[in-house]
C-alpha atoms as a PDB file:
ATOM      1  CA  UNK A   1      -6.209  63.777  10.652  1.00  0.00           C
ATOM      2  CA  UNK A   2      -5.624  60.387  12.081  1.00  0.00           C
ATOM      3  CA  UNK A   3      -2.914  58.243  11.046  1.00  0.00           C
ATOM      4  CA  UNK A   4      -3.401  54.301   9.296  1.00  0.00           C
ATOM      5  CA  UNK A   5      -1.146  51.956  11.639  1.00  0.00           C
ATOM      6  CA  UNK A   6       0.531  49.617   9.507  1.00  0.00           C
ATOM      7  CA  UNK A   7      -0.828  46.045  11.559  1.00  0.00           C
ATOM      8  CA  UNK A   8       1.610  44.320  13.055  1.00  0.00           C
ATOM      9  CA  UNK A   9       3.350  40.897  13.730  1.00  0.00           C
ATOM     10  CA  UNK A  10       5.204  39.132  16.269  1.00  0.00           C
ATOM     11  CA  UNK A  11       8.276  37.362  14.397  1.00  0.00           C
ATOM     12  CA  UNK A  12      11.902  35.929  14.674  1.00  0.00           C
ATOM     13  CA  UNK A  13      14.750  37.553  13.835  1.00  0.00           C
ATOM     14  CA  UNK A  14      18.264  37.731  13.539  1.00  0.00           C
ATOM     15  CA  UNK A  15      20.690  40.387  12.529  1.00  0.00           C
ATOM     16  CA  UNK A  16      23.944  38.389  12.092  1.00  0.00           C
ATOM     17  CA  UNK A  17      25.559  34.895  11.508  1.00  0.00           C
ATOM     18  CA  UNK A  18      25.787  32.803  14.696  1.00  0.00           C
ATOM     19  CA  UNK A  19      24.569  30.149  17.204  1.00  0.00           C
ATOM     20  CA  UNK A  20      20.884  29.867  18.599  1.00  0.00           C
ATOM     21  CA  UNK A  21      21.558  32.945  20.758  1.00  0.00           C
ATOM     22  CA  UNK A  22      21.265  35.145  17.519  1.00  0.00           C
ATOM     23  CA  UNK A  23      17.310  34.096  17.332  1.00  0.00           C
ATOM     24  CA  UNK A  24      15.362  37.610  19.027  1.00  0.00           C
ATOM     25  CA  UNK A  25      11.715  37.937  19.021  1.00  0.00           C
ATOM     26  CA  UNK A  26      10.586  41.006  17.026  1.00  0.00           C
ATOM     27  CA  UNK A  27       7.359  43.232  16.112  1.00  0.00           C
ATOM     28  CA  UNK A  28       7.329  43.986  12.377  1.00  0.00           C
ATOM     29  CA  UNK A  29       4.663  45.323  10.094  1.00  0.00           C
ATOM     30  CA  UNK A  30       2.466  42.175   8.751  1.00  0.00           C
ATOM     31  CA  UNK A  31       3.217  41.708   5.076  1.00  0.00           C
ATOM     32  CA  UNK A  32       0.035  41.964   2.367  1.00  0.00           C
ATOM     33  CA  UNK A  33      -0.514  39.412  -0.485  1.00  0.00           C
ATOM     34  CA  UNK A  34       0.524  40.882  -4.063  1.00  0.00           C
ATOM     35  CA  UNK A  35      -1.176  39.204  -7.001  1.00  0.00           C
ATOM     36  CA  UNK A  36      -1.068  35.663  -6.886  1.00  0.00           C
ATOM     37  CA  UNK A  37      -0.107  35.526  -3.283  1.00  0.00           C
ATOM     38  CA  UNK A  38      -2.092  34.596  -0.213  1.00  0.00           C
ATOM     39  CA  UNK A  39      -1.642  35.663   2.972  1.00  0.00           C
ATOM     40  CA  UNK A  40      -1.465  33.236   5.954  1.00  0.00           C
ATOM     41  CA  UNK A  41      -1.795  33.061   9.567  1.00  0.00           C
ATOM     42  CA  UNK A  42       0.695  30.961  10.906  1.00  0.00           C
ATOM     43  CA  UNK A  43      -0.108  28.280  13.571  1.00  0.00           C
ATOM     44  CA  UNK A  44       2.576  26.494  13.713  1.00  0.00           C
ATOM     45  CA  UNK A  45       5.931  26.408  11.788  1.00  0.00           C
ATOM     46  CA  UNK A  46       8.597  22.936  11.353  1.00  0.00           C
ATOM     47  CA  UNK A  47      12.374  23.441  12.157  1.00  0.00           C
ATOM     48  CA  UNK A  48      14.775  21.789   9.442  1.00  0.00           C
ATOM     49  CA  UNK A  49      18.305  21.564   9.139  1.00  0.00           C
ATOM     50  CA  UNK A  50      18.241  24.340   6.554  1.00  0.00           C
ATOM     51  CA  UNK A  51      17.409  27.047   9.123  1.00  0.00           C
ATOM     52  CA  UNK A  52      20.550  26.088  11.397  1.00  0.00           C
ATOM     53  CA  UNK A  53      22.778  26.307   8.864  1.00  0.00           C
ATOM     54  CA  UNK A  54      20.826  29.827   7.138  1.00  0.00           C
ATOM     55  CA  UNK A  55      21.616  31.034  10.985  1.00  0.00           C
ATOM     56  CA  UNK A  56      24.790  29.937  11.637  1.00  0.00           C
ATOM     57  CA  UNK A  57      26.101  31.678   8.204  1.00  0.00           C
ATOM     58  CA  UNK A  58      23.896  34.425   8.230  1.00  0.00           C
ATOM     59  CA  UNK A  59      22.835  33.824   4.939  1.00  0.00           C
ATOM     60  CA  UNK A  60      20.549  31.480   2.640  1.00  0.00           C
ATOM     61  CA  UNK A  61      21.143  29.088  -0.138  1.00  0.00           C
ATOM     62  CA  UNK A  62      20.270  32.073  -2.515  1.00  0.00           C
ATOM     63  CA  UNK A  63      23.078  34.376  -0.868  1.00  0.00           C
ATOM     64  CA  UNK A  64      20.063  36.355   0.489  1.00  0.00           C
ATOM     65  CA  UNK A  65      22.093  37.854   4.039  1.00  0.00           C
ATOM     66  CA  UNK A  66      20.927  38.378   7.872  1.00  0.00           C
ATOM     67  CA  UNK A  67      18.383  40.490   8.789  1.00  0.00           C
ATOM     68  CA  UNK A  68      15.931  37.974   8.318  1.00  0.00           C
ATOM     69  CA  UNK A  69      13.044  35.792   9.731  1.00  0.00           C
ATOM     70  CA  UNK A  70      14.042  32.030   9.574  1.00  0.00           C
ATOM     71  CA  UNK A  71      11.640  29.174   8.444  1.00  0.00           C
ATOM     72  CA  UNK A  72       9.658  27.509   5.861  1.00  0.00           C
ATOM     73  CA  UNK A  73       7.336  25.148   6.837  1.00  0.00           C
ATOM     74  CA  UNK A  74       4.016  26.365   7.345  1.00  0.00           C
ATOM     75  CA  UNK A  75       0.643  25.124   8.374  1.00  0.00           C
ATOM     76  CA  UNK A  76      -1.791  27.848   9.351  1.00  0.00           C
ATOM     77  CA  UNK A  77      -5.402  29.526   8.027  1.00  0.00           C
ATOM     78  CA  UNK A  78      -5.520  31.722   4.518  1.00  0.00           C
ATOM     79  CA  UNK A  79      -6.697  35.503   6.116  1.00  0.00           C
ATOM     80  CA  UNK A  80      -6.575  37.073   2.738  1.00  0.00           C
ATOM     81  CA  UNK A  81      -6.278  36.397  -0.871  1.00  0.00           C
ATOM     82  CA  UNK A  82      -4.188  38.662  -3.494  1.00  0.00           C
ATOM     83  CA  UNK A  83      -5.792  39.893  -7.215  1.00  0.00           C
ATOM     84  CA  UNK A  84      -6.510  36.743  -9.346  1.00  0.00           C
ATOM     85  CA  UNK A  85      -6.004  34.030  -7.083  1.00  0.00           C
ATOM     86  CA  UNK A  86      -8.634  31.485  -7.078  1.00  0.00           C
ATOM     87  CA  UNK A  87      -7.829  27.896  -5.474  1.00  0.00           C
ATOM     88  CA  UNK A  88      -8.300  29.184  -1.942  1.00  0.00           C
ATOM     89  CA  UNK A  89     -10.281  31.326   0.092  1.00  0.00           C
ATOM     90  CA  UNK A  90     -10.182  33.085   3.410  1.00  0.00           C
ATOM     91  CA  UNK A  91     -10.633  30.563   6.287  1.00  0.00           C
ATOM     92  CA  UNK A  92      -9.220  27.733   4.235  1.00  0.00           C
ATOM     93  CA  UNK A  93      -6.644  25.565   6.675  1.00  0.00           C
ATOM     94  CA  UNK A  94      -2.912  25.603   4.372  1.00  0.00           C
ATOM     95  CA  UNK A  95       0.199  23.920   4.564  1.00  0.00           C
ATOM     96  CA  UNK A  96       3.530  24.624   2.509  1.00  0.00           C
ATOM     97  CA  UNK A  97       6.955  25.280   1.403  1.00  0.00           C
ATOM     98  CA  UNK A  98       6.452  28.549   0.374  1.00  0.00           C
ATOM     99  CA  UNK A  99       9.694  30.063  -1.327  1.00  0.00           C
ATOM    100  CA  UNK A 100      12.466  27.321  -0.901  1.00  0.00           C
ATOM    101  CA  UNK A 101      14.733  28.154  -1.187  1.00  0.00           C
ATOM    102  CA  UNK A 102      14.399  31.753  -0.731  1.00  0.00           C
ATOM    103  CA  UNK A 103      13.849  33.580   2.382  1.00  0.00           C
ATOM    104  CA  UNK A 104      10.208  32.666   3.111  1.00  0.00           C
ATOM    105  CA  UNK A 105       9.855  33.990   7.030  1.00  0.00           C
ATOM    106  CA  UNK A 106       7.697  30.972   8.540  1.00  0.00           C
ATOM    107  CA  UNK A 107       9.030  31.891  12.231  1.00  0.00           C
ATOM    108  CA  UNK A 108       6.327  34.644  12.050  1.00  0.00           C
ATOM    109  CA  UNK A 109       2.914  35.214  12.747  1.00  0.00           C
ATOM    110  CA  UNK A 110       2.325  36.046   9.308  1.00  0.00           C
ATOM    111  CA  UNK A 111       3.375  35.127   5.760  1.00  0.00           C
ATOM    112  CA  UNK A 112       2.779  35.712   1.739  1.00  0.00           C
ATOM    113  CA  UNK A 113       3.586  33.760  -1.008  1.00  0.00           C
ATOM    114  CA  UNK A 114       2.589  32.205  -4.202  1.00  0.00           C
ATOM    115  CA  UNK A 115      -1.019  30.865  -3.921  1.00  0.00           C
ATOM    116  CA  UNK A 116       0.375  27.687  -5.549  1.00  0.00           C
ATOM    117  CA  UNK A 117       3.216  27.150  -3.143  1.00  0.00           C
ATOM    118  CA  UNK A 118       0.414  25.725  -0.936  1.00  0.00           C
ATOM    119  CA  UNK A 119      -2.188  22.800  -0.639  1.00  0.00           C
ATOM    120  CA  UNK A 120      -5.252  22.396   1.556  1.00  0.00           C
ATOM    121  CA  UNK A 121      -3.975  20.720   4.948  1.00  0.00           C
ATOM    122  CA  UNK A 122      -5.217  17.037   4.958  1.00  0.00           C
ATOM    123  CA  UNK A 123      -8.097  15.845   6.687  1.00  0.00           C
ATOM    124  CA  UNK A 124      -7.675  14.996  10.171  1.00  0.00           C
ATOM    125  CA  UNK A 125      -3.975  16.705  10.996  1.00  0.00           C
ATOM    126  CA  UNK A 126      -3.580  19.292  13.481  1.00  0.00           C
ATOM    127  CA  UNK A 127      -1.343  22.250  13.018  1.00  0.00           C
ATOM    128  CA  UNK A 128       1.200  20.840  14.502  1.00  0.00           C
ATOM    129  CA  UNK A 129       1.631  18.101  12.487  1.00  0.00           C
ATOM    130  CA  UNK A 130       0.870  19.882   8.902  1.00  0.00           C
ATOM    131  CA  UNK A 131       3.837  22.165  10.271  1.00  0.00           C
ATOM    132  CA  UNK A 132       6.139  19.003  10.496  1.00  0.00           C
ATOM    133  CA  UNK A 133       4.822  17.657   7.108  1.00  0.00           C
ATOM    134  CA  UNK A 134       6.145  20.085   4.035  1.00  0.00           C
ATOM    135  CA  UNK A 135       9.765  20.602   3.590  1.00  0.00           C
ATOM    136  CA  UNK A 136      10.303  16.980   4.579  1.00  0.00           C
ATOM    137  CA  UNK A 137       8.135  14.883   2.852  1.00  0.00           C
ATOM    138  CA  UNK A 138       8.688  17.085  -0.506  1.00  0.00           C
ATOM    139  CA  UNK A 139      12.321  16.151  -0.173  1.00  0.00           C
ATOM    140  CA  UNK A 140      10.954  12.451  -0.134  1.00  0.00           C
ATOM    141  CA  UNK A 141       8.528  12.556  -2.643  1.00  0.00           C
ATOM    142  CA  UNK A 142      11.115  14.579  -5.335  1.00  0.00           C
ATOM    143  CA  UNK A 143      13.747  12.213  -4.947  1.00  0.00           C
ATOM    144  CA  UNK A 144      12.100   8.568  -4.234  1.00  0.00           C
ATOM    145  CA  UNK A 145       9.187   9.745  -6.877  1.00  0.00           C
ATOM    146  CA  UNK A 146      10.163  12.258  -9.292  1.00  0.00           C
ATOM    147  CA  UNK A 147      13.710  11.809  -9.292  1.00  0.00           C
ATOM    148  CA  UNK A 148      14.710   7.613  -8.768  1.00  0.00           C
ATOM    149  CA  UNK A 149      11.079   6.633 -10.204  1.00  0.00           C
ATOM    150  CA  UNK A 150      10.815   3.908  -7.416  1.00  0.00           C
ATOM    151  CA  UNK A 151       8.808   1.009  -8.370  1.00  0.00           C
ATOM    152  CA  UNK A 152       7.277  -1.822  -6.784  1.00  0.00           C
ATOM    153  CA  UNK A 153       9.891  -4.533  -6.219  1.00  0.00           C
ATOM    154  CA  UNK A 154      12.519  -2.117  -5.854  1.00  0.00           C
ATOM    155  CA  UNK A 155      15.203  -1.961  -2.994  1.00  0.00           C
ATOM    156  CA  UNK A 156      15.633   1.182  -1.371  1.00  0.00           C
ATOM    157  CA  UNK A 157      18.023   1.974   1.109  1.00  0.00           C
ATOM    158  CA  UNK A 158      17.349   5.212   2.763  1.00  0.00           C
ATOM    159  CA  UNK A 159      19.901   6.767   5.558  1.00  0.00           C
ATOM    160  CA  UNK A 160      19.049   8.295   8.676  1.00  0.00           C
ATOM    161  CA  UNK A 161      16.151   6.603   8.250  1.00  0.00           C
ATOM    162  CA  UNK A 162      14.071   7.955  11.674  1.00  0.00           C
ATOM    163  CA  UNK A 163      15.171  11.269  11.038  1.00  0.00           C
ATOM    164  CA  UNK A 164      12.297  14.361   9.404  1.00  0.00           C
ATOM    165  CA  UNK A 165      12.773  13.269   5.885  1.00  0.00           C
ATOM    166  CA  UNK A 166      14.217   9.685   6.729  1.00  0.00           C
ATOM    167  CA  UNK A 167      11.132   8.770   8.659  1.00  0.00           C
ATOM    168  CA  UNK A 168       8.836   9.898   5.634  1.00  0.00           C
ATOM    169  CA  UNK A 169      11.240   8.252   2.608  1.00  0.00           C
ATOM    170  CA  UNK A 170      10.277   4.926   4.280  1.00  0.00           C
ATOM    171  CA  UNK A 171       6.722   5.271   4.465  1.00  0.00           C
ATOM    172  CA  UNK A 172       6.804   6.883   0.403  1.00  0.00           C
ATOM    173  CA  UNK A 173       8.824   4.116  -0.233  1.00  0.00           C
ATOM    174  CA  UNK A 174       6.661   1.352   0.849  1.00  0.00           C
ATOM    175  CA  UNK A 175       3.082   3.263  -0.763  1.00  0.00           C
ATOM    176  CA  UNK A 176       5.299   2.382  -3.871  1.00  0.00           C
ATOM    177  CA  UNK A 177       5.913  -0.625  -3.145  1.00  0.00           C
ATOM    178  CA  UNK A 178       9.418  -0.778  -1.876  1.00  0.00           C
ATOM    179  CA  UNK A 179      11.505  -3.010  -0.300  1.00  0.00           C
ATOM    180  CA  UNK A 180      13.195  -0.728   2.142  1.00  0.00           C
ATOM    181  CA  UNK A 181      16.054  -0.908   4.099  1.00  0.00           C
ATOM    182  CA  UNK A 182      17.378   1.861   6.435  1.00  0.00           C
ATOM    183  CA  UNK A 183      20.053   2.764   8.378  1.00  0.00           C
ATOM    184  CA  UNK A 184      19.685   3.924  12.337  1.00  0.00           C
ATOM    185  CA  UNK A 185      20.408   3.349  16.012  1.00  0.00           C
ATOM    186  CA  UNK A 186      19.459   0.003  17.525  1.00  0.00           C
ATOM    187  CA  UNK A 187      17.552   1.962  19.666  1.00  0.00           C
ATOM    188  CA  UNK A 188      15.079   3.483  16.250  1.00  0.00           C
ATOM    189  CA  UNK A 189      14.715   0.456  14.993  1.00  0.00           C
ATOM    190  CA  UNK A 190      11.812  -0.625  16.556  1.00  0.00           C
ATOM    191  CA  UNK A 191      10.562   2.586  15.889  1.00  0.00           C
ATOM    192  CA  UNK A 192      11.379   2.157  11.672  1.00  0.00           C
ATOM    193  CA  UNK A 193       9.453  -1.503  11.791  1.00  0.00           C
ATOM    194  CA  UNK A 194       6.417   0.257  12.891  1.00  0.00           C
ATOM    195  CA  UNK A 195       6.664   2.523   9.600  1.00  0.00           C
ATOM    196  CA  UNK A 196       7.122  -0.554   7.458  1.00  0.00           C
ATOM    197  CA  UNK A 197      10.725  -0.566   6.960  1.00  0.00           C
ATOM    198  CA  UNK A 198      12.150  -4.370   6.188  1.00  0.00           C
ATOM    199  CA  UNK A 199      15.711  -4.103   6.955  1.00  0.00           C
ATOM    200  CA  UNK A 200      17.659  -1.809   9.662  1.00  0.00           C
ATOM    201  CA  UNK A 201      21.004  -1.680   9.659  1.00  0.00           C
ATOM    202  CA  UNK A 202      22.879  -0.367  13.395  1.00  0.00           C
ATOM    203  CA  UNK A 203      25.515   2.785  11.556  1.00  0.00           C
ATOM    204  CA  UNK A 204      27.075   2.205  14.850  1.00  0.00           C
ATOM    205  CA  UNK A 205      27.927  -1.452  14.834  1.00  0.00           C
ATOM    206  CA  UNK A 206      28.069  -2.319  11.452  1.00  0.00           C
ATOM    207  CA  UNK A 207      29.501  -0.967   8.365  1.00  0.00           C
ATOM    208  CA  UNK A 208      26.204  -0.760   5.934  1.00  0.00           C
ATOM    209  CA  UNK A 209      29.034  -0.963   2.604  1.00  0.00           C
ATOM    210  CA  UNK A 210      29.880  -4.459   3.577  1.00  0.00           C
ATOM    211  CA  UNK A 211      26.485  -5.759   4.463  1.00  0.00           C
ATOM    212  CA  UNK A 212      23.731  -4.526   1.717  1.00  0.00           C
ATOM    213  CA  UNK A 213      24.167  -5.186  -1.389  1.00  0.00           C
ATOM    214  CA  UNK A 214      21.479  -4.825  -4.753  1.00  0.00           C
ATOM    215  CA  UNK A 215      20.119  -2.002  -4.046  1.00  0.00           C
ATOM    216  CA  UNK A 216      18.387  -0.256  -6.908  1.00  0.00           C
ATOM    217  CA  UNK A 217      18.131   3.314  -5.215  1.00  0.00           C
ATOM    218  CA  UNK A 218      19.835   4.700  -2.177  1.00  0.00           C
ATOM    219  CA  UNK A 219      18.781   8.381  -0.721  1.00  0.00           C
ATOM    220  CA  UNK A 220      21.263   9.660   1.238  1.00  0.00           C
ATOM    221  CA  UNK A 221      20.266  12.353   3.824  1.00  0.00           C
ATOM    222  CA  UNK A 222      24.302  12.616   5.205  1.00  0.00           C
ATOM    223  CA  UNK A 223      26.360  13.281   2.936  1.00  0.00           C
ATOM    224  CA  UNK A 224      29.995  13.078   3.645  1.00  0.00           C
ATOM    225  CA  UNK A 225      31.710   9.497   3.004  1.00  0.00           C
ATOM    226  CA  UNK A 226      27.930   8.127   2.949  1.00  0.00           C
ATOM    227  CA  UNK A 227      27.602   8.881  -0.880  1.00  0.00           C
ATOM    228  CA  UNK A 228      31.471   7.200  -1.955  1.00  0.00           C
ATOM    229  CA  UNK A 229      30.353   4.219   0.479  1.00  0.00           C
ATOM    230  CA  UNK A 230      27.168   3.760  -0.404  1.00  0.00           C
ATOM    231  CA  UNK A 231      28.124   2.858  -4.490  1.00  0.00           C
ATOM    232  CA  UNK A 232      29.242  -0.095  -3.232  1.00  0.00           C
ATOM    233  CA  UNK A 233      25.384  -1.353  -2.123  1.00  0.00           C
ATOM    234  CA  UNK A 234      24.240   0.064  -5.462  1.00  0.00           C
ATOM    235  CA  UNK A 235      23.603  -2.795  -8.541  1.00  0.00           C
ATOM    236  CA  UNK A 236      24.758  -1.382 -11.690  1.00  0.00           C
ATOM    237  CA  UNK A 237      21.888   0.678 -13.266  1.00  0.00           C
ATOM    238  CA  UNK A 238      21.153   2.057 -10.289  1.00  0.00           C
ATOM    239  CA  UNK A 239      20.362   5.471  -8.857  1.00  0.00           C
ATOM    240  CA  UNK A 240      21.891   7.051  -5.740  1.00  0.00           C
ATOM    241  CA  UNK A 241      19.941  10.717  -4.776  1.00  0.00           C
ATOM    242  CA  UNK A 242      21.757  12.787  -2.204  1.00  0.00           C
ATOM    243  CA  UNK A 243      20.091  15.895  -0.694  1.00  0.00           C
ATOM    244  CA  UNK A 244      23.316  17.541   0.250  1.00  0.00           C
ATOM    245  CA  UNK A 245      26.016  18.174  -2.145  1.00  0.00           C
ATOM    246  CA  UNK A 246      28.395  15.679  -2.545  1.00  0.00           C
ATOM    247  CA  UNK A 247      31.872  15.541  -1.421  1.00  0.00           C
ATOM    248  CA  UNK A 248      34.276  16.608  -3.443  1.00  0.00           C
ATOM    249  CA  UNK A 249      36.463  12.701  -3.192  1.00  0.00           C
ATOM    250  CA  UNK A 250      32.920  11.451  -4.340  1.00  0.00           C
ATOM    251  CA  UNK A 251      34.352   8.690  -7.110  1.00  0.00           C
ATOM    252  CA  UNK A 252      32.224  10.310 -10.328  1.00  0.00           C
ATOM    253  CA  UNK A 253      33.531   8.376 -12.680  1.00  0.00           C
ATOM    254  CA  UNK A 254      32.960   5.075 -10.867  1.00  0.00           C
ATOM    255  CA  UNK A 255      29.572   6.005 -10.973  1.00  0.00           C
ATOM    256  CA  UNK A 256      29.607   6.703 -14.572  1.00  0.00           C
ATOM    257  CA  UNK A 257      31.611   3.357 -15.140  1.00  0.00           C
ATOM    258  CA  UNK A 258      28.761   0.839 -12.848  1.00  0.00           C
ATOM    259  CA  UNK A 259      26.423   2.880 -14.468  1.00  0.00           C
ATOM    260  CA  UNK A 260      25.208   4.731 -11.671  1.00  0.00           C
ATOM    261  CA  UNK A 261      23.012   7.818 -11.965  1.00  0.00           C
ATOM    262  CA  UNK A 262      24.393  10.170  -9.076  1.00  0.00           C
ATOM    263  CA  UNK A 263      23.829  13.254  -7.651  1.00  0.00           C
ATOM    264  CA  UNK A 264      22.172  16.074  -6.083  1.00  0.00           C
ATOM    265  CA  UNK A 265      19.173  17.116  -5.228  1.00  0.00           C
ATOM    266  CA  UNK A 266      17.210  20.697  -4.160  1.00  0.00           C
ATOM    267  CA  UNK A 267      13.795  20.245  -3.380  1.00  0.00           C
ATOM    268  CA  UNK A 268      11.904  23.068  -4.693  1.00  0.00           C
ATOM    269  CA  UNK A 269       7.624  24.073  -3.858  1.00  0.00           C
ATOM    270  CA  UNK A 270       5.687  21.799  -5.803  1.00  0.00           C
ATOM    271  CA  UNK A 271       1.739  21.595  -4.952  1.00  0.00           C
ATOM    272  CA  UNK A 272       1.302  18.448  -6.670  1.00  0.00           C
ATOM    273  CA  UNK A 273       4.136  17.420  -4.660  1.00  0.00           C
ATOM    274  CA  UNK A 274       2.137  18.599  -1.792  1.00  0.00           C
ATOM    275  CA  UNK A 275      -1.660  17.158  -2.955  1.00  0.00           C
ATOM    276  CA  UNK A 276      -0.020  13.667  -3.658  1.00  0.00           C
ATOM    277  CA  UNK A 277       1.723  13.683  -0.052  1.00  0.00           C
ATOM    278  CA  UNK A 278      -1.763  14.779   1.196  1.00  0.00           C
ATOM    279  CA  UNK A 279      -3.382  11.871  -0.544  1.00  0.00           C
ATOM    280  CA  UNK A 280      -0.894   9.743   1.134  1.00  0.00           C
ATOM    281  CA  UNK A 281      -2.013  10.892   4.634  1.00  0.00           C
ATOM    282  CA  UNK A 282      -5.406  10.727   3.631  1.00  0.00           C
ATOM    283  CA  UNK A 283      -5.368   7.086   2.840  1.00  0.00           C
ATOM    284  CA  UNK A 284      -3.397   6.085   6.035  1.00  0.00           C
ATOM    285  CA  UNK A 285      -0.165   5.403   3.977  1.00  0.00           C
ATOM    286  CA  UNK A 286       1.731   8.428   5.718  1.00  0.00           C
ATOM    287  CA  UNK A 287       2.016   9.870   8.895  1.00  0.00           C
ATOM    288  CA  UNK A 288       4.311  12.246  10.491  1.00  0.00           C
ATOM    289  CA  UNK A 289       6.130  12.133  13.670  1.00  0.00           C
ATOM    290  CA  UNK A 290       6.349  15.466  15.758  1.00  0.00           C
ATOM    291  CA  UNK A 291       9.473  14.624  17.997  1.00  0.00           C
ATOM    292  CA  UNK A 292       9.667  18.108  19.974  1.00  0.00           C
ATOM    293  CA  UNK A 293       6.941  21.380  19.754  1.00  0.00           C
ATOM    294  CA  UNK A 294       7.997  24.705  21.206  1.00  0.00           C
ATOM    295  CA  UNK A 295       6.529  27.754  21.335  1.00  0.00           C
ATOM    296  CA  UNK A 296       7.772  30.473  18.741  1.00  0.00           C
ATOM    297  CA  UNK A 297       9.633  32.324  21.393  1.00  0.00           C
ATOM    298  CA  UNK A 298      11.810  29.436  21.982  1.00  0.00           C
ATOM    299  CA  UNK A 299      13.063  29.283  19.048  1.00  0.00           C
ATOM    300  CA  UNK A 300      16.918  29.172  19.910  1.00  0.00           C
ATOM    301  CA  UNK A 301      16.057  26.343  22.091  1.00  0.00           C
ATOM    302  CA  UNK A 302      14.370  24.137  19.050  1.00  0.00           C
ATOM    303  CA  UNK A 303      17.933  24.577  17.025  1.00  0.00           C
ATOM    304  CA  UNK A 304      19.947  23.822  19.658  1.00  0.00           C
ATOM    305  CA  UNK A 305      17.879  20.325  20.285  1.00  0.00           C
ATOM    306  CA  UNK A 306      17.811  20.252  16.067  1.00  0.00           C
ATOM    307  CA  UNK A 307      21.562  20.345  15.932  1.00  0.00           C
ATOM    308  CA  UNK A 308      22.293  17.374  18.035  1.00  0.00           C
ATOM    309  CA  UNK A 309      21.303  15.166  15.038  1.00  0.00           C
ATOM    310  CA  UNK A 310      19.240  13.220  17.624  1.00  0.00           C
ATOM    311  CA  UNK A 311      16.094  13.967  17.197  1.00  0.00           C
ATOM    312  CA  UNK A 312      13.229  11.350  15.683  1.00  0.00           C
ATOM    313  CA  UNK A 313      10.825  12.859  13.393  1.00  0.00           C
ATOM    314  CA  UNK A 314      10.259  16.762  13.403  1.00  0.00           C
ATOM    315  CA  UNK A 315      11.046  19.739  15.707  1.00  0.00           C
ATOM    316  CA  UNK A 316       7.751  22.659  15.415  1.00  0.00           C
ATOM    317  CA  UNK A 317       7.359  25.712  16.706  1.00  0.00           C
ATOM    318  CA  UNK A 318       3.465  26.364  18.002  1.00  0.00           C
ATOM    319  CA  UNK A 319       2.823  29.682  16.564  1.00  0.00           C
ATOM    320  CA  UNK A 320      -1.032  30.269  17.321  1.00  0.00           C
ATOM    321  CA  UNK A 321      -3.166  29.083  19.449  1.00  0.00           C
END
């Protein structure tokens, strides 16, 4: 009597905390779709800041621990569909999130998750680019959108402004009709103009805390001093949205006394989140900047260029053909 081979997946790995040398390619079994789940081939997944840091502790946000498969954004083609799920269908092109910010395994040939973790991929992107597209411009979206309720008019000052979510936050910005000001290197700021932004501001030759001022919402990608520093560009009433957690000498209650709504933010999946970001590309209001694309067995090589912090736009692994 023969035997049923379990199919099987080409994937990255690592069994324990460390640099990009901990990355190893892999052949595991290929995971099936439970109800509600579909089941994706991977074409390309984006690199984000999150997987460094999952790798370098050996462990995720959740506490979830090393061995595991690294990744999250995904763009690739539905291959099958689990029991009862109904707003895609084999062959349909995908791009997603899929399990922020649990272990999701994008670094893989293969992946499952939630049907609704995903959207269709928009009209006229590659791979490549829908790979680049999720994680990122979520984080946008949840805090210039959902969170700070940006309105037309309003003054936004976004920092690392040419980085993977900086570089999308000014384009979201200005759909809504933003005045936007961002902070870079001289040499991005050509670069920024060309995505609409109004005002750039050199981090490395001036001091953004003494020069903007009246800003209704600030989105701070750094962290650090940036969040303390930047309450001093804020006008009272205003909101400041940080996507790391804030440091622990953050002033709270000068927040609390300019009346300044502060604090932190997780982006989480979110397919209208996804659609509306879609509808943005769609319409020419948003486009994504691939900086670096590597195959998946380079993997180590993509962090290491991630964590020099100089990258503009997004790092992707190529995945399939």
């Amino acid at each position: 009597m023969s035997e049923t081979r379990t199919p099987q997946m080409r994937a990255v790995s690592q069994d324990t905390a460390g640099g990009p040398d901990v990355l190893k390619m892999i052949t595991t079994d290929r995971p099936v779709p439970g109800p509600t789940e579909i089941l994706v081939r991977v074409h390309a997944a984006g690199v984000n800041p999150t997987d460094w840091k999952s790798r370098s502790q050996g462990e995720f946000l959740t506490g979830a621990k090393a061995p595991f498969t690294l990744g999250f954004d995904v763009s690739g083609v539905v291959e099958a569909v689990g029991l009862g799920v109904s707003l895609f269908a084999p062959g349909d092109k995908v791009f997603g999130m899929p399990r922020f910010p649990h272990p999701a395994g994008a670094y893989a040939e293969y992946v499952t998750a939630p049907a609704r973790h995903f959207a269709h991929l928009p009209e006229g992107l590659d791979h490549v680019q829908g790979a680049a597209l999720p994680l990122a411009s979520l984080t946008a979206w949840q805090a210039l959108v959902d969170t700070a309720d940006v309105q037309p008019g309003a003054r936004v000052l976004i920092h690392a402004a040419a980085g993977g979510v900086g570089h999308l936050a000014v384009q979201i910005a200005k759909s809504r009709g933003a005045y936007v000001i961002g902070t870079a290197r001289q040499a991005k700021h050509d670069f920024l103009r060309g995505l609409g932004a109004d005002e750039l501001v050199d981090y490395t030759q001036q001091d953004f805390a003494e020069t903007v001022r009246d800003v209704d919402v600030v989105l701070d990608t750094i962290s650090g001093d940036y969040s303390a520093r930047s309450l001093r560009t804020l006008r009272p009433g205003g909101t400041l949205v940080s996507i790391l957690p804030l440091d622990e000498s953050f002033p709270a209650a000068q927040a609390r006394e300019a009346r300044i709504r502060a604090g932190f933010m997780i982006v989480e999946p979110d397919q209208a989140g996804l659609r509306a970001v879609a509808d943005l590309v769609n319409s020419g209001k948003l486009q994504v900047i691939v900086d670096t694309v590597l195959p998946l067995e380079e993997a180590a090589k993509a962090h290491t260029l991630g964590e020099t912090g100089r990258t503009t736009g997004k790092i992707v692994l190529s995945v399939a053909p």
